[in-house]
Protein backbone atom coordinates (compact mmCIF):
# COMPACT_ATOMS: atom_id res chain seq x y z
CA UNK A 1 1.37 -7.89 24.43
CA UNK A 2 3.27 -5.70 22.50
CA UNK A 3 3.30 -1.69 22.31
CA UNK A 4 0.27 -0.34 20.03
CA UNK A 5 1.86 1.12 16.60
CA UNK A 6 0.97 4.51 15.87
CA UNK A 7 1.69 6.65 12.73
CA UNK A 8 2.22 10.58 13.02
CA UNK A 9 3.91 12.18 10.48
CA UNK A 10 6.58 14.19 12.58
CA UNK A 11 10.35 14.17 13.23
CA UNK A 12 11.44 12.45 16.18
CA UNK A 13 14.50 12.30 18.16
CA UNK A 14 15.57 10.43 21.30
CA UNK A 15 14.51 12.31 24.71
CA UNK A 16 12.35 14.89 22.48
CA UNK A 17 9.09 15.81 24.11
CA UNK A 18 6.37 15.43 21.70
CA UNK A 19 2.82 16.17 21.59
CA UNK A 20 0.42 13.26 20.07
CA UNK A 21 -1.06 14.43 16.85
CA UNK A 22 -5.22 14.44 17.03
CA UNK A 23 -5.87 11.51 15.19
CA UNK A 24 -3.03 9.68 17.32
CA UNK A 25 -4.62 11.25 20.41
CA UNK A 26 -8.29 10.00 19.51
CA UNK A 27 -7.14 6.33 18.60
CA UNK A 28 -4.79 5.97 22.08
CA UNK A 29 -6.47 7.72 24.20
CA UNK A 30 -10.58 7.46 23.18
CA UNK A 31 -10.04 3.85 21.17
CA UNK A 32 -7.55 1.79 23.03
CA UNK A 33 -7.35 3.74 26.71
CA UNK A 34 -4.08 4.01 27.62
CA UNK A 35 -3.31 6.35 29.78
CA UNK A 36 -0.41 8.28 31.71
CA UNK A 37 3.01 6.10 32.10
CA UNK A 38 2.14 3.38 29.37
CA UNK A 39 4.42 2.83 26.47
CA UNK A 40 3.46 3.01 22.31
CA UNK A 41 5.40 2.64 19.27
CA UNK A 42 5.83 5.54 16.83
CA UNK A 43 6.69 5.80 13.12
CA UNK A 44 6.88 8.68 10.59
CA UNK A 45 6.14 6.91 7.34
CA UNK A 46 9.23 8.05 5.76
CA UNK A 47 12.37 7.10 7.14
CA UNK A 48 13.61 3.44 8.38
CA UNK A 49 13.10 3.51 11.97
CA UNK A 50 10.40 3.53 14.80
CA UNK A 51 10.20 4.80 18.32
CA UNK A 52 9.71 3.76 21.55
CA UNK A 53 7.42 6.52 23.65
CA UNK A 54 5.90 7.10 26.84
CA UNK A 55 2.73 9.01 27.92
CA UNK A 56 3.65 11.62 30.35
CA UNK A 57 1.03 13.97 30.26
CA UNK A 58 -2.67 12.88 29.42
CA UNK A 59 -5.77 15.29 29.62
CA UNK A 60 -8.98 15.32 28.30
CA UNK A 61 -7.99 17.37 24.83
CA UNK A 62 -4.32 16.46 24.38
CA UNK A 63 -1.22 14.00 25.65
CA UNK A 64 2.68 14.77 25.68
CA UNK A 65 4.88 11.72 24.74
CA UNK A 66 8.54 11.29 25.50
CA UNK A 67 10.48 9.43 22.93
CA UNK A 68 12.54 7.17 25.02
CA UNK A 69 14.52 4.44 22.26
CA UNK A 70 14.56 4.15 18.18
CA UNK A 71 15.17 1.37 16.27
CA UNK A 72 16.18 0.87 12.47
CA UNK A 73 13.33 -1.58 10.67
CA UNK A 74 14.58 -3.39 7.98
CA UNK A 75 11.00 -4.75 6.89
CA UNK A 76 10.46 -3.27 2.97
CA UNK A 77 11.13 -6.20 0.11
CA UNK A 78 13.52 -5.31 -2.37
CA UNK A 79 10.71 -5.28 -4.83
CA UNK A 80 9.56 -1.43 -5.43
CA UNK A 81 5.90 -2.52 -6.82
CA UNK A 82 3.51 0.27 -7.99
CA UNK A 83 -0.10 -1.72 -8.54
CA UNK A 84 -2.06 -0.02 -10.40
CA UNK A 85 -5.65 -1.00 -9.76
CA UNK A 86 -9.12 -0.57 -11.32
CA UNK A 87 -11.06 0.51 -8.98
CA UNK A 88 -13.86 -1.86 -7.76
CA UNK A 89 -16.98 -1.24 -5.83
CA UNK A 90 -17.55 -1.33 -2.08
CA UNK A 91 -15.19 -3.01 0.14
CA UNK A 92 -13.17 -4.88 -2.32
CA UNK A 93 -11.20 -2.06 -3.03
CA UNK A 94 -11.01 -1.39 0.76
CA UNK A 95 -9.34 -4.97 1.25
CA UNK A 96 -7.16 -4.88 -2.05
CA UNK A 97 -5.21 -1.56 -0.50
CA UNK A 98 -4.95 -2.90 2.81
CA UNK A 99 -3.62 -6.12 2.17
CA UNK A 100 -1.46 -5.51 -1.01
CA UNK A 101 0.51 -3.04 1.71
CA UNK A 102 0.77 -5.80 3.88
CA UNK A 103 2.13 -7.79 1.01
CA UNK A 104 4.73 -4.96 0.61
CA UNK A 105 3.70 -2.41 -2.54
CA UNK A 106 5.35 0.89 -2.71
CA UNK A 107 2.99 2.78 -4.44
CA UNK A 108 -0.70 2.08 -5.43
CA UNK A 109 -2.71 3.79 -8.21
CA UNK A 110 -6.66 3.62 -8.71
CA UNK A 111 -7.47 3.55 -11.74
CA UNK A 112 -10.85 4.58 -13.68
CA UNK A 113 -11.48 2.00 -16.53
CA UNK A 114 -14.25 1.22 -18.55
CA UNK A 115 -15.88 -1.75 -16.35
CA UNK A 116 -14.84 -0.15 -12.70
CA UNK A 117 -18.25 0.75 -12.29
CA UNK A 118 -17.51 3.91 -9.82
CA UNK A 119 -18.37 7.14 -10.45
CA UNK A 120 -16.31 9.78 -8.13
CA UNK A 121 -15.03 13.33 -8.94
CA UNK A 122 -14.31 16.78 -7.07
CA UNK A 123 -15.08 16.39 -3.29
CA UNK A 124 -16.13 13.17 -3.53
CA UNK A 125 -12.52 11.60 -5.10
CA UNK A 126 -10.39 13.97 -2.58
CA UNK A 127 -12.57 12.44 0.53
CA UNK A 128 -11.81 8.74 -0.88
CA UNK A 129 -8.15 9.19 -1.60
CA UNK A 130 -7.66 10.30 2.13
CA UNK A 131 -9.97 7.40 3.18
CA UNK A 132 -7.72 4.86 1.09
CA UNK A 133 -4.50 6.93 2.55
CA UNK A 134 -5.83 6.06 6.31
CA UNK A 135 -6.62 2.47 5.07
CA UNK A 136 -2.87 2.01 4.22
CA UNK A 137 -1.16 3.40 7.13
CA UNK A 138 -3.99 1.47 9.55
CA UNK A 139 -2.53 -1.88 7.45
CA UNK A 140 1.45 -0.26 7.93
CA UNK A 141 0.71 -0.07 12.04
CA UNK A 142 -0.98 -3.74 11.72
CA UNK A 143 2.07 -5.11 9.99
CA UNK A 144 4.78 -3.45 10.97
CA UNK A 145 6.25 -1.24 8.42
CA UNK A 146 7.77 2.16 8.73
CA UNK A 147 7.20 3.52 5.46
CA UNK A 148 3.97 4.01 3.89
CA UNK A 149 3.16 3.58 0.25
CA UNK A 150 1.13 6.66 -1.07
CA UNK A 151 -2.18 6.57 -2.72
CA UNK A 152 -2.01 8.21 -6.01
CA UNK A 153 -4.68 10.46 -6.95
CA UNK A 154 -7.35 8.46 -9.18
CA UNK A 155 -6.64 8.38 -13.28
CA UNK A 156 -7.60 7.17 -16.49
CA UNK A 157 -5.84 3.92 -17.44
CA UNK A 158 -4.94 5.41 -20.60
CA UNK A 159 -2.56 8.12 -18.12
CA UNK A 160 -1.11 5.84 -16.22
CA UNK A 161 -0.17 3.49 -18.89
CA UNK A 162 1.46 6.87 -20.67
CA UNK A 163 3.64 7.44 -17.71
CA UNK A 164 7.40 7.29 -18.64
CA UNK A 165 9.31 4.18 -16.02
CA UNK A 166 11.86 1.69 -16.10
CA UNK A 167 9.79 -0.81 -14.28
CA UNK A 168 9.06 -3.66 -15.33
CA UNK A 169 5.13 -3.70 -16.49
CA UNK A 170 3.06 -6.75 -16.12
CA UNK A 171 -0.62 -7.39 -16.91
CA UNK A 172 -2.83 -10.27 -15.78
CA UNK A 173 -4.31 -12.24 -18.67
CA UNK A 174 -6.20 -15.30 -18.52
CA UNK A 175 -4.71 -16.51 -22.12
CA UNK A 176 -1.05 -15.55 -21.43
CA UNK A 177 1.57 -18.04 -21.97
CA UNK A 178 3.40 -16.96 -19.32
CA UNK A 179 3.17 -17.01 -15.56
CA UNK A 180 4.85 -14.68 -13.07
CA UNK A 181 6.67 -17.62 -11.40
CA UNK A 182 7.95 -18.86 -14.69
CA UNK A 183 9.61 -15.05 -15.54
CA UNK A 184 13.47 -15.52 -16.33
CA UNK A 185 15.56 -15.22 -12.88
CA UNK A 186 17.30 -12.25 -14.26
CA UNK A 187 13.67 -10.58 -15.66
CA UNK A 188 14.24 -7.88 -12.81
CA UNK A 189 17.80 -5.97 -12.22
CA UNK A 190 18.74 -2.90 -10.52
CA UNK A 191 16.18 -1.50 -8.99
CA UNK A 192 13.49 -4.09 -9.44
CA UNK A 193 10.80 -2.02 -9.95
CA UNK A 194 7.41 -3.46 -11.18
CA UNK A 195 4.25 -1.93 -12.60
CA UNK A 196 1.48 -4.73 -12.00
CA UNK A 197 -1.79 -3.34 -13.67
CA UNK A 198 -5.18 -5.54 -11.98
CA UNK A 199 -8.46 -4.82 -13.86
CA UNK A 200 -11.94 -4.22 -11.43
CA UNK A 201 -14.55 -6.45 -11.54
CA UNK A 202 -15.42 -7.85 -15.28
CA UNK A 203 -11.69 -7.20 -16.06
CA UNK A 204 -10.18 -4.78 -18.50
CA UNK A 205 -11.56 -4.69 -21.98
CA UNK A 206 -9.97 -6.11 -24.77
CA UNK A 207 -9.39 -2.19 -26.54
CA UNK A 208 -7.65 -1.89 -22.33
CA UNK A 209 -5.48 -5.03 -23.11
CA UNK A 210 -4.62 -3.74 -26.35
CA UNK A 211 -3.32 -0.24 -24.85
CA UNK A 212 -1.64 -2.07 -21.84
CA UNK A 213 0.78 -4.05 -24.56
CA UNK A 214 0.89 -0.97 -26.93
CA UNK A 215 2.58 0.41 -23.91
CA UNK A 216 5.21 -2.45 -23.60
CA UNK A 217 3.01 -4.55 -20.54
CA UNK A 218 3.81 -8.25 -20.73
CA UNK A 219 0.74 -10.41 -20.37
CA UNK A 220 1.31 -13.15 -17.64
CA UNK A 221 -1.16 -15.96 -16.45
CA UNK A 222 -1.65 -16.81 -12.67
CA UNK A 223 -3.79 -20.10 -13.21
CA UNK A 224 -6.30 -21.64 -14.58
CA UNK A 225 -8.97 -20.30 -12.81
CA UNK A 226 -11.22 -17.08 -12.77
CA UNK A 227 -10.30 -14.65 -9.88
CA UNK A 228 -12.14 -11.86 -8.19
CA UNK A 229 -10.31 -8.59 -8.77
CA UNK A 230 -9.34 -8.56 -5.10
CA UNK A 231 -8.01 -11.87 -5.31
CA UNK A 232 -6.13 -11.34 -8.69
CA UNK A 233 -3.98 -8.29 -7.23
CA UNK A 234 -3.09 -10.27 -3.82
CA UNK A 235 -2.24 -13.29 -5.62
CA UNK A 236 -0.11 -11.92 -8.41
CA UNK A 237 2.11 -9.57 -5.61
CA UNK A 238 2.43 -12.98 -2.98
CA UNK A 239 4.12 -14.65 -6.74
CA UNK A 240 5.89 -11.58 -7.07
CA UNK A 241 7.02 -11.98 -3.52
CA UNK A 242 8.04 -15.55 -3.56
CA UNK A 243 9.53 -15.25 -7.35
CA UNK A 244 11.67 -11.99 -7.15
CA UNK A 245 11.11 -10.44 -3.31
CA UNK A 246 11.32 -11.49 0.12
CA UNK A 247 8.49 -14.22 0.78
CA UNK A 248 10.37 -17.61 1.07
């Protein structure tokens, strides 16, 4: 079995002492039990490499790690893929985050549009932006990344589509003529960044549509079928993947 991944957002150095963070203390020590002399796996969320530590001293409140090893990752796809996302109700949006970051995105945006369906402001939208910030780095310790895509704060489509990028912007639409995996070889270059905007459940209006290619978006088709928002974001990033990234 191999050592549980933990995130804590501190510096670490070979031989440093280093005292588990309380969220890192409740999930080792409450959650999975381990206790004085075994071994877990550490990563900041913002440089390339993850640590090897050992428990040394474990009491009720707090536990002291020594960082014994690191190790460069080389796990991120050369695709830097900001998905911006209409925010859907319940769970779906819960799954979308956690597995489009297993999938590889850099950045994700939620998006208020006319058919999300979700009404959230003030305390309310700061408590769900952390929630969907722990969602992500629980999926980066599951998979095995060391960096860990941010969580935008929540805007109108109509903002986000005004931002100022080089990327590459792509829309889903059921009557394009053109499908991700049929994009010209050379479509990406340099940086190969992507915008990838995903309506929420009922899609994006037509007025939406009409603003996303105002603002330069190609429309691109993933099938003949009708998918579920969740399913429309996972799908289009796995093409992504296999077209331009690192899925073979």
């Amino acid at each position: 079995m191999s050592n549980p991944r933990i995130y804590q957002a501190t510096e670490f150095s070979v031989n440093q002492t280093v005292k588990l963070s309380d969220e890192a203390f409740g999930h080792v020590i409450r959650v999975l039990r381990l206790t004085q002399g075994d071994v877990i796996t550490l990563f900041n969320g913002n440089e390339n490499k993850q640590y090897t530590a050992e428990l040394i001293d474990v009491s009720k409140k707090q536990a002291m790690i020594n960082i014994t090893a690191e190790e460069v990752i080389k796990r991120e796809s050369p695709l830097d893929i900001h998905l911006g996302q209409g925010i859907s109700r319940g769970d779906r949006m819960d799954f979308t985050l956690q597995k489009s970051v297993e999938l590889g995105v850099k950045s994700i945006t939620p998006l208020f549009t006319e058919r999300c369906g979700v009404k959230l402001s003030g305390e309310r939208l700061i408590k769900k932006q952390q929630q969907w910030q722990k969602i992500v780095i629980s999926a980066c310790e599951q998979s095995g990344r060391v960096y860990v895509p941010t969580v935008n704060t929540p805007i109108l489509l109509s903002q986000w589509l005004e931002q100022q990028t080089r990327a590459l912007k792509l829309n889903l639409h059921p009557k394009a003529s053109h499908s991700i995996m049929t994009l010209p070889a050379d479509t990406l270059a340099g940086d190969k960044q992507v915008r990838l905007l995903i309506g929420p459940e009922g899609g994006l209006s037509d007025e939406e549509i009409q603003l996303a290619n105002d603002a330069s978006f190609t429309d691109v088709l993933l099938g003949p079928r009708v998918l579920r928002t969740e399913t429309a974001a996972l799908t289009a990033i796995t093409a992504l993947q296999c077209r331009f990234g690192d899925l073979t």
